[in-house]
C-alpha atoms as a PDB file:
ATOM      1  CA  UNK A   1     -48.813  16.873  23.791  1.00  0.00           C
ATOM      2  CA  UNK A   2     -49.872  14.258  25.889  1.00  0.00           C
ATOM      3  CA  UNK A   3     -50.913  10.963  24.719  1.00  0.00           C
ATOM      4  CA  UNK A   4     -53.480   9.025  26.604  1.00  0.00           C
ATOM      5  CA  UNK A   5     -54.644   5.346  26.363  1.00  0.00           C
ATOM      6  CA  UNK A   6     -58.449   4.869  27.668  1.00  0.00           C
ATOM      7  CA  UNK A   7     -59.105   1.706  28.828  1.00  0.00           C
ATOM      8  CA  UNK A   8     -63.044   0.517  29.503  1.00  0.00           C
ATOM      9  CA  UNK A   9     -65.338  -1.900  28.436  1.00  0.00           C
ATOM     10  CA  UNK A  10     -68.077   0.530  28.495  1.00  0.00           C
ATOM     11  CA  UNK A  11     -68.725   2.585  25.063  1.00  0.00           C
ATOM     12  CA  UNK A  12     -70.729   5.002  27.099  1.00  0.00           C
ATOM     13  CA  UNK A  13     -67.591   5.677  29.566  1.00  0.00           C
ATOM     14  CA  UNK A  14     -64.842   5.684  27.011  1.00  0.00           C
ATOM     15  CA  UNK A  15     -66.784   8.560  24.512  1.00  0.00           C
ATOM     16  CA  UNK A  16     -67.098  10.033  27.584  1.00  0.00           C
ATOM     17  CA  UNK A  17     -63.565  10.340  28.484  1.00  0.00           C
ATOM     18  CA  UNK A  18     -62.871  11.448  25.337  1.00  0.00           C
ATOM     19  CA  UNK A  19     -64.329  13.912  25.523  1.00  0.00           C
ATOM     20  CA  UNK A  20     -63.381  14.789  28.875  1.00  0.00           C
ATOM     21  CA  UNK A  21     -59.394  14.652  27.664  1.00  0.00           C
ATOM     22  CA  UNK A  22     -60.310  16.171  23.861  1.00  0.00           C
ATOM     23  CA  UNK A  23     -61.167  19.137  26.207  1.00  0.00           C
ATOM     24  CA  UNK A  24     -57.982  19.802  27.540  1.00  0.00           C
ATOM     25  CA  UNK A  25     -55.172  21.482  24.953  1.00  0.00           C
ATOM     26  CA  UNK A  26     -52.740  19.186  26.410  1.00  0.00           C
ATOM     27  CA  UNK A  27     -54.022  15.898  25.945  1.00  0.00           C
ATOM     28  CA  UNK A  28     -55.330  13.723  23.145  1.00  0.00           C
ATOM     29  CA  UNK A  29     -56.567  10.004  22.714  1.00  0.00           C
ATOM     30  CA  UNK A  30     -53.931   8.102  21.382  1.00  0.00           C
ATOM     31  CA  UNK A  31     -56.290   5.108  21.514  1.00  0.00           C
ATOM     32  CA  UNK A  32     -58.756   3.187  22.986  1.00  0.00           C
ATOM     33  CA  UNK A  33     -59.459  -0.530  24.701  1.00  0.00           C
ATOM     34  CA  UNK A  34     -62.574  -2.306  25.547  1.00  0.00           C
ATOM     35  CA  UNK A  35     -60.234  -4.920  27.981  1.00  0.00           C
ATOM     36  CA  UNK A  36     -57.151  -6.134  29.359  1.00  0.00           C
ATOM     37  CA  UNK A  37     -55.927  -8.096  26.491  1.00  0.00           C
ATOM     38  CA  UNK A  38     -56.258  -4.688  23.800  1.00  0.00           C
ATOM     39  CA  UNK A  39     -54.906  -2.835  26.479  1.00  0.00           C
ATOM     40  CA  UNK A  40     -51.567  -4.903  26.995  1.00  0.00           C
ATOM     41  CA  UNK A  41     -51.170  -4.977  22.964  1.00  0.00           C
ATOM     42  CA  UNK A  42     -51.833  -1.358  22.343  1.00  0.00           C
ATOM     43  CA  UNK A  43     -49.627  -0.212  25.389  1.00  0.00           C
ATOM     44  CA  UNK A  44     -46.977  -2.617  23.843  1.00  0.00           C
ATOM     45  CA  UNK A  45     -47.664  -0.679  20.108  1.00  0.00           C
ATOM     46  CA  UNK A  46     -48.675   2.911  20.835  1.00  0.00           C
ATOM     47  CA  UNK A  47     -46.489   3.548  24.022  1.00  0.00           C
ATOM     48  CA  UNK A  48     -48.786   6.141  25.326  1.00  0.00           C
ATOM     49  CA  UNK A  49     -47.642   8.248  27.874  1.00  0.00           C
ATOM     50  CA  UNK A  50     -50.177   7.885  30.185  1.00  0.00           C
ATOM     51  CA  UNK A  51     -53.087   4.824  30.374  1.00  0.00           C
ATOM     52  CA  UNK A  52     -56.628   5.062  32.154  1.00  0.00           C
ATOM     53  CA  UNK A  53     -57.461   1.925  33.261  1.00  0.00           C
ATOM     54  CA  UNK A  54     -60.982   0.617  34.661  1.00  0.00           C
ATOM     55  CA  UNK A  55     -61.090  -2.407  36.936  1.00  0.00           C
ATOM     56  CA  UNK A  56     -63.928  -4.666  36.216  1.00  0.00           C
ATOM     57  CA  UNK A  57     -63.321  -6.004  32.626  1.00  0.00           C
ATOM     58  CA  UNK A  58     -64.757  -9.207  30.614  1.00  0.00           C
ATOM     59  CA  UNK A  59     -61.377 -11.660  30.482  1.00  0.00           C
ATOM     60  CA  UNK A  60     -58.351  -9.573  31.619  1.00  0.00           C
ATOM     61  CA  UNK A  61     -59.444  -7.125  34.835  1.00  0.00           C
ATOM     62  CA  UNK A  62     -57.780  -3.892  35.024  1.00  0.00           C
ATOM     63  CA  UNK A  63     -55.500  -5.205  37.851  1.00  0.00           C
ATOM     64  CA  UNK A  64     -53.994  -7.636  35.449  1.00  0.00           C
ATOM     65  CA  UNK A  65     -53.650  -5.913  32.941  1.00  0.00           C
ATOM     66  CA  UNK A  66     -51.729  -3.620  34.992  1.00  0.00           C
ATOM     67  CA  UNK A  67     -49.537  -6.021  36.079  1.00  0.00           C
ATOM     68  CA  UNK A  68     -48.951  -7.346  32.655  1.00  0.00           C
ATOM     69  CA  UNK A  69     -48.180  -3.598  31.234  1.00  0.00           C
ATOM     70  CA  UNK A  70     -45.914  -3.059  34.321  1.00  0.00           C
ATOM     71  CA  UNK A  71     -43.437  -6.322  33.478  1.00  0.00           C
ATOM     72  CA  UNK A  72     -43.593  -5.533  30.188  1.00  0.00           C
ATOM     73  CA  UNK A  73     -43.711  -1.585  28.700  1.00  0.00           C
ATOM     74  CA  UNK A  74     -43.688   0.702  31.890  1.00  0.00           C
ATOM     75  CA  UNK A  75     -46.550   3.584  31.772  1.00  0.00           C
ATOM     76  CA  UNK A  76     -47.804   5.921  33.911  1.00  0.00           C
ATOM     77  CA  UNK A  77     -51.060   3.759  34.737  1.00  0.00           C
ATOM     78  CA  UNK A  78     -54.426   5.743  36.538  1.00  0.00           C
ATOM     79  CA  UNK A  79     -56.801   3.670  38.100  1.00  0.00           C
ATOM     80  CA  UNK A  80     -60.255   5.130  37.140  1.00  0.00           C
ATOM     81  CA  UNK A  81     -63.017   3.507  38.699  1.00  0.00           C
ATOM     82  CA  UNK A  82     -66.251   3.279  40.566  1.00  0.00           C
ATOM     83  CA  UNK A  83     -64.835   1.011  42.895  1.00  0.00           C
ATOM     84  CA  UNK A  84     -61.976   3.266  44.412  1.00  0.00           C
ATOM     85  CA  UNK A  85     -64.057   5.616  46.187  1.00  0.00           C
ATOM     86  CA  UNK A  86     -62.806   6.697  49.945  1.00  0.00           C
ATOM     87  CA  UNK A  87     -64.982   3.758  51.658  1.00  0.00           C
ATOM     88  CA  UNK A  88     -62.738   0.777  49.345  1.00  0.00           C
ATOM     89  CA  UNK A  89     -59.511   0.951  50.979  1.00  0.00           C
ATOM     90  CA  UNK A  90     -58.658  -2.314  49.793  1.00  0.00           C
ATOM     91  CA  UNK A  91     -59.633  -1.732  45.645  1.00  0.00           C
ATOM     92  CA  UNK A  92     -57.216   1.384  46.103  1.00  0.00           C
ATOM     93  CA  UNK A  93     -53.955  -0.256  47.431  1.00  0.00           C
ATOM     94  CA  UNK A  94     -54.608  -3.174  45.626  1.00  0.00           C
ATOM     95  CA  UNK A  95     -54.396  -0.585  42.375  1.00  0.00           C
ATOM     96  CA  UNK A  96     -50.968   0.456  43.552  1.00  0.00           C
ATOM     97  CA  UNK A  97     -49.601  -2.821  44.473  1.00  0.00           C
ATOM     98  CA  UNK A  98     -49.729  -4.434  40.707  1.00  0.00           C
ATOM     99  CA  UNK A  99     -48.379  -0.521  39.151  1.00  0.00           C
ATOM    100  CA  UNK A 100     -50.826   1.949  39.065  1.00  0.00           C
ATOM    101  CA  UNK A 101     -49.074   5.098  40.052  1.00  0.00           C
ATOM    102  CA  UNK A 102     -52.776   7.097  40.679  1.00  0.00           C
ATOM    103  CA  UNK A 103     -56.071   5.888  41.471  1.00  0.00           C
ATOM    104  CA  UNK A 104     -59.411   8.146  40.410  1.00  0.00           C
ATOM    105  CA  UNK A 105     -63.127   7.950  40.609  1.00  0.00           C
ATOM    106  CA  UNK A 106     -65.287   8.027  38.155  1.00  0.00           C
ATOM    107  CA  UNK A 107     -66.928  11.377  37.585  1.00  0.00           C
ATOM    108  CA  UNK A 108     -70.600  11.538  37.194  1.00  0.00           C
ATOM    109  CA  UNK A 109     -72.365  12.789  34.314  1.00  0.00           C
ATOM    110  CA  UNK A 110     -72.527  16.273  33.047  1.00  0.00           C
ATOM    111  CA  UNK A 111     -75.252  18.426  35.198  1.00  0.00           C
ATOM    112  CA  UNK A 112     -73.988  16.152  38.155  1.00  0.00           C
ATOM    113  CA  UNK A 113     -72.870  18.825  41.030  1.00  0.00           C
ATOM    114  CA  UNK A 114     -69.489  16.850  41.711  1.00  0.00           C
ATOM    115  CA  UNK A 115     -69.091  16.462  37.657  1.00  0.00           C
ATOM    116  CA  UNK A 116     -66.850  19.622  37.143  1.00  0.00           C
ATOM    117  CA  UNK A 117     -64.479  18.875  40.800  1.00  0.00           C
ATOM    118  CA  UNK A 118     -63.608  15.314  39.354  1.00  0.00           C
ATOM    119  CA  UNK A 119     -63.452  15.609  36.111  1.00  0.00           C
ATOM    120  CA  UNK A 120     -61.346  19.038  36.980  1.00  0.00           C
ATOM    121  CA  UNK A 121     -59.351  16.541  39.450  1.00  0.00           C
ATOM    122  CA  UNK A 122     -58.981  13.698  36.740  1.00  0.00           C
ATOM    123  CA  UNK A 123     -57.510  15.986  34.066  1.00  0.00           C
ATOM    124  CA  UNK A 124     -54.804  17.072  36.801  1.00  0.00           C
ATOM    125  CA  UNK A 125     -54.091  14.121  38.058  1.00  0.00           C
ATOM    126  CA  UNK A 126     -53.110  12.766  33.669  1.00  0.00           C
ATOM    127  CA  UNK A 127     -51.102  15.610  33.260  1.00  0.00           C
ATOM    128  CA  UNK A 128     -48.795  15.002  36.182  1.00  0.00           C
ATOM    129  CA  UNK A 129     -49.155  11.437  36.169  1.00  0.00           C
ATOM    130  CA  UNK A 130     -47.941  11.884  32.513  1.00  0.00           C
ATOM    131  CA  UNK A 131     -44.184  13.276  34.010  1.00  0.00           C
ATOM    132  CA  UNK A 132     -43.523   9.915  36.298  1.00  0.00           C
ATOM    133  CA  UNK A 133     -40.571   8.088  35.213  1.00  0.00           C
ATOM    134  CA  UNK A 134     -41.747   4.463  36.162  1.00  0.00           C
ATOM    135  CA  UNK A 135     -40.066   1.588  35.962  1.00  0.00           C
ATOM    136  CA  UNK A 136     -40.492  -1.626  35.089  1.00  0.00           C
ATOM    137  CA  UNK A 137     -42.055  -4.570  37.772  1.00  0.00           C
ATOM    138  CA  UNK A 138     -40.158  -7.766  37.759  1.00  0.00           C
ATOM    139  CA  UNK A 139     -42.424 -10.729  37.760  1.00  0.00           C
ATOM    140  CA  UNK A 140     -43.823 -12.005  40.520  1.00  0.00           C
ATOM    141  CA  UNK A 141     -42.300 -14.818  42.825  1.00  0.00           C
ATOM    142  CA  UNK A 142     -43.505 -16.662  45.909  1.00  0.00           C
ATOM    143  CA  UNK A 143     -41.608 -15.121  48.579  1.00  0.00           C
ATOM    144  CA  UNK A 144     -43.286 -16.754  51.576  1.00  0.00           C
ATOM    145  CA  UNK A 145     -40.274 -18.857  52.594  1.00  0.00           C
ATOM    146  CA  UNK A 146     -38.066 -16.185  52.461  1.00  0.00           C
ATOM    147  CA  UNK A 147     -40.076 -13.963  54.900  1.00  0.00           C
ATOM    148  CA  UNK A 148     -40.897 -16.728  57.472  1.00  0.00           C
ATOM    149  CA  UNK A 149     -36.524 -17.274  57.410  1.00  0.00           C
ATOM    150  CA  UNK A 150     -36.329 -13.354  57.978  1.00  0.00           C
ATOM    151  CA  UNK A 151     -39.057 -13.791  60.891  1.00  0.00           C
ATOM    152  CA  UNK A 152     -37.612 -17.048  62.652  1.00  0.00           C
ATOM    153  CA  UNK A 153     -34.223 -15.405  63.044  1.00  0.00           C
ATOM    154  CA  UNK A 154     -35.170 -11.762  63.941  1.00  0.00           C
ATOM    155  CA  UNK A 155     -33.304 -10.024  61.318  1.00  0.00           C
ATOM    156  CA  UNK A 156     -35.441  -7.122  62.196  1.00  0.00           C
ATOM    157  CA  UNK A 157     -35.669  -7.434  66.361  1.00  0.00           C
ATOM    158  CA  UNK A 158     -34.327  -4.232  67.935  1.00  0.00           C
ATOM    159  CA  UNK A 159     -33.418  -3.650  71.333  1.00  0.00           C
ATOM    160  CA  UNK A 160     -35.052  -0.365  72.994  1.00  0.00           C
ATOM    161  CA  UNK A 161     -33.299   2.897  71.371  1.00  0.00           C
ATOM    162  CA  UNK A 162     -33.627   6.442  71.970  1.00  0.00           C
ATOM    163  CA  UNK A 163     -33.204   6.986  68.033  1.00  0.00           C
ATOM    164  CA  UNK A 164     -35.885   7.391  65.721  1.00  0.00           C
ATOM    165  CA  UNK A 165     -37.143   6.979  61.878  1.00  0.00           C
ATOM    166  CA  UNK A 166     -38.682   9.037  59.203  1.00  0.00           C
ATOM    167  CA  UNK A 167     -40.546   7.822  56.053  1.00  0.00           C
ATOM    168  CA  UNK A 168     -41.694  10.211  53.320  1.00  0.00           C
ATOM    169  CA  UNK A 169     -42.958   8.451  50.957  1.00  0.00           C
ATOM    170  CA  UNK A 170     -45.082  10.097  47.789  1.00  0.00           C
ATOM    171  CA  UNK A 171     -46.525   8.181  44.596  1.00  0.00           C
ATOM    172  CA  UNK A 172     -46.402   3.973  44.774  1.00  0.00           C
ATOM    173  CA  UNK A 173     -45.660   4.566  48.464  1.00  0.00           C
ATOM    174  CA  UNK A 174     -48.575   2.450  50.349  1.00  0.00           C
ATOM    175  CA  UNK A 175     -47.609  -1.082  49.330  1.00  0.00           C
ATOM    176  CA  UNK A 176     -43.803  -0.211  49.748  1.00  0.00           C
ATOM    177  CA  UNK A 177     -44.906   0.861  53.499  1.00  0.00           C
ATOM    178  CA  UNK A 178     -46.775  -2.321  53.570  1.00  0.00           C
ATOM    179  CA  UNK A 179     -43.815  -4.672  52.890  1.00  0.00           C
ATOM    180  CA  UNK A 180     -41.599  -2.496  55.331  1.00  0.00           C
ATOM    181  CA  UNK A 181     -43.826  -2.529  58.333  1.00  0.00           C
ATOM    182  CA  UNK A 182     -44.967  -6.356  57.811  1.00  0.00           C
ATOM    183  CA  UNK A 183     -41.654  -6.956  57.750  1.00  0.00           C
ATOM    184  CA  UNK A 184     -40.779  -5.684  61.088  1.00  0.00           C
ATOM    185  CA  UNK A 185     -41.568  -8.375  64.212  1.00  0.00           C
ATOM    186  CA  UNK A 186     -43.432  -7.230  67.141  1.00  0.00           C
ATOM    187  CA  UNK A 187     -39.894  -6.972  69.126  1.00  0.00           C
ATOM    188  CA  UNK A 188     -39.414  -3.873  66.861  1.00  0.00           C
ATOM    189  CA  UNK A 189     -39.246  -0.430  69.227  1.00  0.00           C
ATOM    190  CA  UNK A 190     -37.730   2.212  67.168  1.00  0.00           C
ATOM    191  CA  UNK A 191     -40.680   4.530  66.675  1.00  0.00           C
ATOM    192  CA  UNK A 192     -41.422   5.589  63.133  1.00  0.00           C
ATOM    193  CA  UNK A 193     -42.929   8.651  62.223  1.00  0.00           C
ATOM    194  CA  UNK A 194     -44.296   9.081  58.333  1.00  0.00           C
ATOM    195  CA  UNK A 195     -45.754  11.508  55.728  1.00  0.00           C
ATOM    196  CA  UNK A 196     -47.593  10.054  53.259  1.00  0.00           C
ATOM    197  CA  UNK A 197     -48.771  11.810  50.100  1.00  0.00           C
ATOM    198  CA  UNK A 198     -51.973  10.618  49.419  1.00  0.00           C
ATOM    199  CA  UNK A 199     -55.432  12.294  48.656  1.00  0.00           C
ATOM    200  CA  UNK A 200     -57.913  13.222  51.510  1.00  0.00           C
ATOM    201  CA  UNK A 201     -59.991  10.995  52.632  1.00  0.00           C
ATOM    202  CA  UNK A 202     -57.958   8.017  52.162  1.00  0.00           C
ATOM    203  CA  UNK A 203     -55.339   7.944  54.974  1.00  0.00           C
ATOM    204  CA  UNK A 204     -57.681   6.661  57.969  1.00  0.00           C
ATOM    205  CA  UNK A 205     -58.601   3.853  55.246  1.00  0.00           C
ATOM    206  CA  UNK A 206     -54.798   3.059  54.554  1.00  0.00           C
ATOM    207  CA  UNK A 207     -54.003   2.836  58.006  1.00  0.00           C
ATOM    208  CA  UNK A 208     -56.630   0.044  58.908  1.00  0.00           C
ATOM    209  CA  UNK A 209     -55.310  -1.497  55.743  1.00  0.00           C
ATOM    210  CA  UNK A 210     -51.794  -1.361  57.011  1.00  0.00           C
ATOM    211  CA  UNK A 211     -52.893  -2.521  60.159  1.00  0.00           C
ATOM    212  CA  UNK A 212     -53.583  -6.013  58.965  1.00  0.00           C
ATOM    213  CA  UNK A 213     -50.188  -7.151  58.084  1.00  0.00           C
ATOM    214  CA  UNK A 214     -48.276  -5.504  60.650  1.00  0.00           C
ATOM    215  CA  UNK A 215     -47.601  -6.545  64.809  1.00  0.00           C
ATOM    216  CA  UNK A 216     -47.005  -2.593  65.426  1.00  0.00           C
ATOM    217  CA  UNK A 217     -49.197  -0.029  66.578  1.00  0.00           C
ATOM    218  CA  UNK A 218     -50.122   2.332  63.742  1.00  0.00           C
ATOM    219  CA  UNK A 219     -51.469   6.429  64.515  1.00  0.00           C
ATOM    220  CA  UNK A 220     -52.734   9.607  63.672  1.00  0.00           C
ATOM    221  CA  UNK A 221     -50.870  11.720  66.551  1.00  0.00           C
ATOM    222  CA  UNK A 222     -52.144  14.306  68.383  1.00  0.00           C
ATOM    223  CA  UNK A 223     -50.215  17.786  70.085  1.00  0.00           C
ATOM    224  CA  UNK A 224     -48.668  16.787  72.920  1.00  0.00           C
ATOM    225  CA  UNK A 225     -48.807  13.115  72.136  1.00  0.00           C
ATOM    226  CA  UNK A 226     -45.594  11.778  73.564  1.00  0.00           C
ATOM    227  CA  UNK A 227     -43.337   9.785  70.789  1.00  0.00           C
ATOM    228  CA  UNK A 228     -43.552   5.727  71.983  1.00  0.00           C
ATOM    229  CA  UNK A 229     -41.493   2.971  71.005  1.00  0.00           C
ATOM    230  CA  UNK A 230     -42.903   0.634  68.820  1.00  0.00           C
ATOM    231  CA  UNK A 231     -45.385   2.832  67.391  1.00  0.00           C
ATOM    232  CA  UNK A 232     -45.811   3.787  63.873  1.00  0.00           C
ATOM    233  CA  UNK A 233     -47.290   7.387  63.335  1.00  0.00           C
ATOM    234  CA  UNK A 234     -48.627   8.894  60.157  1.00  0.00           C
ATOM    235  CA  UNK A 235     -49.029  12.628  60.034  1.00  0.00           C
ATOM    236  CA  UNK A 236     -52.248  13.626  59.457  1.00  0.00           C
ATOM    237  CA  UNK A 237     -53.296  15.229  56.012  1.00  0.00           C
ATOM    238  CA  UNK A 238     -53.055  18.770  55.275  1.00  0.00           C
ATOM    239  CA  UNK A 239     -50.613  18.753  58.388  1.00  0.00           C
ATOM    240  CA  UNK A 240     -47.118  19.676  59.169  1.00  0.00           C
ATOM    241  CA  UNK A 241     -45.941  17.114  61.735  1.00  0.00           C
ATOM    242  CA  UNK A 242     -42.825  18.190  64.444  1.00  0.00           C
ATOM    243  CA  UNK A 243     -40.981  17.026  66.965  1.00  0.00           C
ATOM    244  CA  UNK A 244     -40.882  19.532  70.159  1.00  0.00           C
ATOM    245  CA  UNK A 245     -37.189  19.063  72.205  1.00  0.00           C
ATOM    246  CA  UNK A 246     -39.732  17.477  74.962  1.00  0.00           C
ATOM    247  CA  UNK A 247     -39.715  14.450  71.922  1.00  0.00           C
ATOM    248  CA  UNK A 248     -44.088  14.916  71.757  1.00  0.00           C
ATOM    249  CA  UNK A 249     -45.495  15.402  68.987  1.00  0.00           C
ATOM    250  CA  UNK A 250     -46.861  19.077  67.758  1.00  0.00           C
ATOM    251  CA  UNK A 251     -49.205  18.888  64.653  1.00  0.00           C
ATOM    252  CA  UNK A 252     -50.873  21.986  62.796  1.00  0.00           C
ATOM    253  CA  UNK A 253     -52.594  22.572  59.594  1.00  0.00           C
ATOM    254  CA  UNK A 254     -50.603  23.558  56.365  1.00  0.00           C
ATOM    255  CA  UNK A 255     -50.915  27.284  55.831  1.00  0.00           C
ATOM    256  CA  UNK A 256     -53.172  27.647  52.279  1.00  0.00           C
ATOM    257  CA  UNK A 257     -51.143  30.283  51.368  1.00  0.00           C
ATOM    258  CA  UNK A 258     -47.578  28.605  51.556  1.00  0.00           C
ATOM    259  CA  UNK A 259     -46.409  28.609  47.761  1.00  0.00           C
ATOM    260  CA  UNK A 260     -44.913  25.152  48.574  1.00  0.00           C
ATOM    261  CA  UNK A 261     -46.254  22.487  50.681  1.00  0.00           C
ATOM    262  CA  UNK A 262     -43.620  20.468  51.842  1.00  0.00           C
ATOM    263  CA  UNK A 263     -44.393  18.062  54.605  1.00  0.00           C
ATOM    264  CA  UNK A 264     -42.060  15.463  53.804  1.00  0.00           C
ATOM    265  CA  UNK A 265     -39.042  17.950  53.787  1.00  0.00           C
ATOM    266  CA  UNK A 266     -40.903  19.331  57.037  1.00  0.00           C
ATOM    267  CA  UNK A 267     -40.372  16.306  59.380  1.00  0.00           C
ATOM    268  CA  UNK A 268     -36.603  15.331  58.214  1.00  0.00           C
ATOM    269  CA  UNK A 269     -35.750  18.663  59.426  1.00  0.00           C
ATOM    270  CA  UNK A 270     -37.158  18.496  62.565  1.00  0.00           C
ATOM    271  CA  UNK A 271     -36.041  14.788  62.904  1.00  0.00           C
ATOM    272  CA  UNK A 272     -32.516  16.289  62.351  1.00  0.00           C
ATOM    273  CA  UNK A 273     -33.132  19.249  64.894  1.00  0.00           C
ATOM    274  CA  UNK A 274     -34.384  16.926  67.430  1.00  0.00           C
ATOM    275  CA  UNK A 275     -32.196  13.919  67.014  1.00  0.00           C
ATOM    276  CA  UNK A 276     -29.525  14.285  65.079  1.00  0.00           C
ATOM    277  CA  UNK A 277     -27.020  11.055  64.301  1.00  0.00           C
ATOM    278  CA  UNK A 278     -29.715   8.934  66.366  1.00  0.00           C
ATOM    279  CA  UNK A 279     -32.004   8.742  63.168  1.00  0.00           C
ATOM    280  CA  UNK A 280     -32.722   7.441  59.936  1.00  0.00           C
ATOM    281  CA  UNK A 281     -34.112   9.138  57.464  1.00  0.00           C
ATOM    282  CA  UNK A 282     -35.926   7.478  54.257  1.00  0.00           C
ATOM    283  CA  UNK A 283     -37.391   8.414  50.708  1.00  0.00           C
ATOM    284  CA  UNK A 284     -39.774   6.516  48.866  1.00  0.00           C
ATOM    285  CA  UNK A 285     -40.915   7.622  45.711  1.00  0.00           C
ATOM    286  CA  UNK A 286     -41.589   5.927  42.004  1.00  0.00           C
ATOM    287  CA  UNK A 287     -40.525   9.473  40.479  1.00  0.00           C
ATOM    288  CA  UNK A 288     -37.142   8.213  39.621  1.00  0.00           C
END
């Protein structure tokens, strides 16, 4: 059984999600918060395997309390929310940066015709959400020194190569991709290709999120794209992404009957195929 922590300062929203998780065999209330302060204490006392959080709380928002239950007992935290719908990019990898290792929307009421699909997509999401082994966040420091030293003496500065890298990064991956690539000075030219598992909708979003911290050019390729240096490319979703010998790009959509989709495991093969020792190849993942 599945224990589950709801977190909300609405009455109306928490009965409701209890009775959206009382529905499910699998899962049960464990307990309940009506802000960020209950919800540190009862995550410290319960240890539920999997918390709900809202956002927008009286005192302690759900971002802090995140944070706080991050640093101190590591759980499988789900952003639930209004306020992480495809158009608020910035609500959604803020959510990942302090912890969370999910965001979700907020499903309308019953009778609502996109009720059933997210309430459907909610329940999934807890249940696997539930089997990430997070750890815990140390607490944060002011790094800014240390990254303008990195910067000044062009730890990162590459000269022109004809190698390449891979990313495949899966839950917790945007802000780790967001430290990487800010990280990296505009003298960077190894291109870098990445798959991303995130839910539809929200790549196009992450991207122009991305984009603001980072000197390199960040895309969606195309078939027959050619691979450039200093580019960073992002496959797009519900794609495989390859490498043809001619190094362009050839994209096409994942076949809806494969049993697994594997699009991470998709490109490092076909990074290996096309350039063997000249590439790097790199996993990021919270599923420990």
């Amino acid at each position: 059984m599945i224990n589950v922590l709801i977190v909300d300062d609405s009455l109306t929203t928490r009965e409701f999600l209890k009775h959206i998780i009382g529905s499910d065999p699998q899962l049960q209330v464990a307990g309940e918060a009506k802000n960020g302060e209950e919800a540190v204490h009862i995550a410290e006392t319960l240890k539920p395997d999997v918390i709900i959080m809202d956002i927008q709380m009286p005192g302690m928002n759900g971002y802090e309390a995140t944070r706080a239950i991050m640093e101190k007992c590591p759980v499988p935290i789900i952003i639930h929310s209004t306020l992480v719908a495809p158009e608020h990019t910035e609500n959604i990898f803020k959510s990942m940066r302090v912890g969370a290792v999910a965001v979700s929307q907020k499903p309308p009421g019953l009778g609502h015709p996109e009720s059933k699909i997210l309430v459907d997509k909610l329940l999934r999401t807890v249940k696997l959400m539930s089997e990430i082994k997070v750890v815990r966040l140390l607490k944060q420091k002011n790094t800014s020194k240390k990254s303008n030293a990195l910067t000044k003496k062009n730890l990162f500065a590459n000269k022109p190569s004809t190698g390449i890298i891979a990313i495949g990064a899966s839950t917790g991956g945007p802000p780790i991709l967001q430290t990487i690539l800010s990280s990296l000075n505009q003298n960077f030219t190894i291109p870098i290709v990445i798959v991303q598992h995130i839910a539809n909708g929200f790549l196009e979003g992450m991207l122009d999120w991305l984009s603001k911290t980072t000197h390199l050019t960040l895309k969606i390729p195309k078939t027959g794209e050619p691979v450039e240096a200093g580019h960073v490319y992002f496959a797009p979703e519900d794609h495989h992404i390859d490498i043809t010998p001619s190094r362009t790009f050839q994209i096409y959509k994942i076949n809806a009957q494969e049993n697994f989709k594997r699009p991470i495991s998709h490109l490092f093969s076909s990074i290996a195929k096309r350039y063997k020792k000249n590439s790097l190849i790199i996993i990021i993942t919270k599923n420990w």
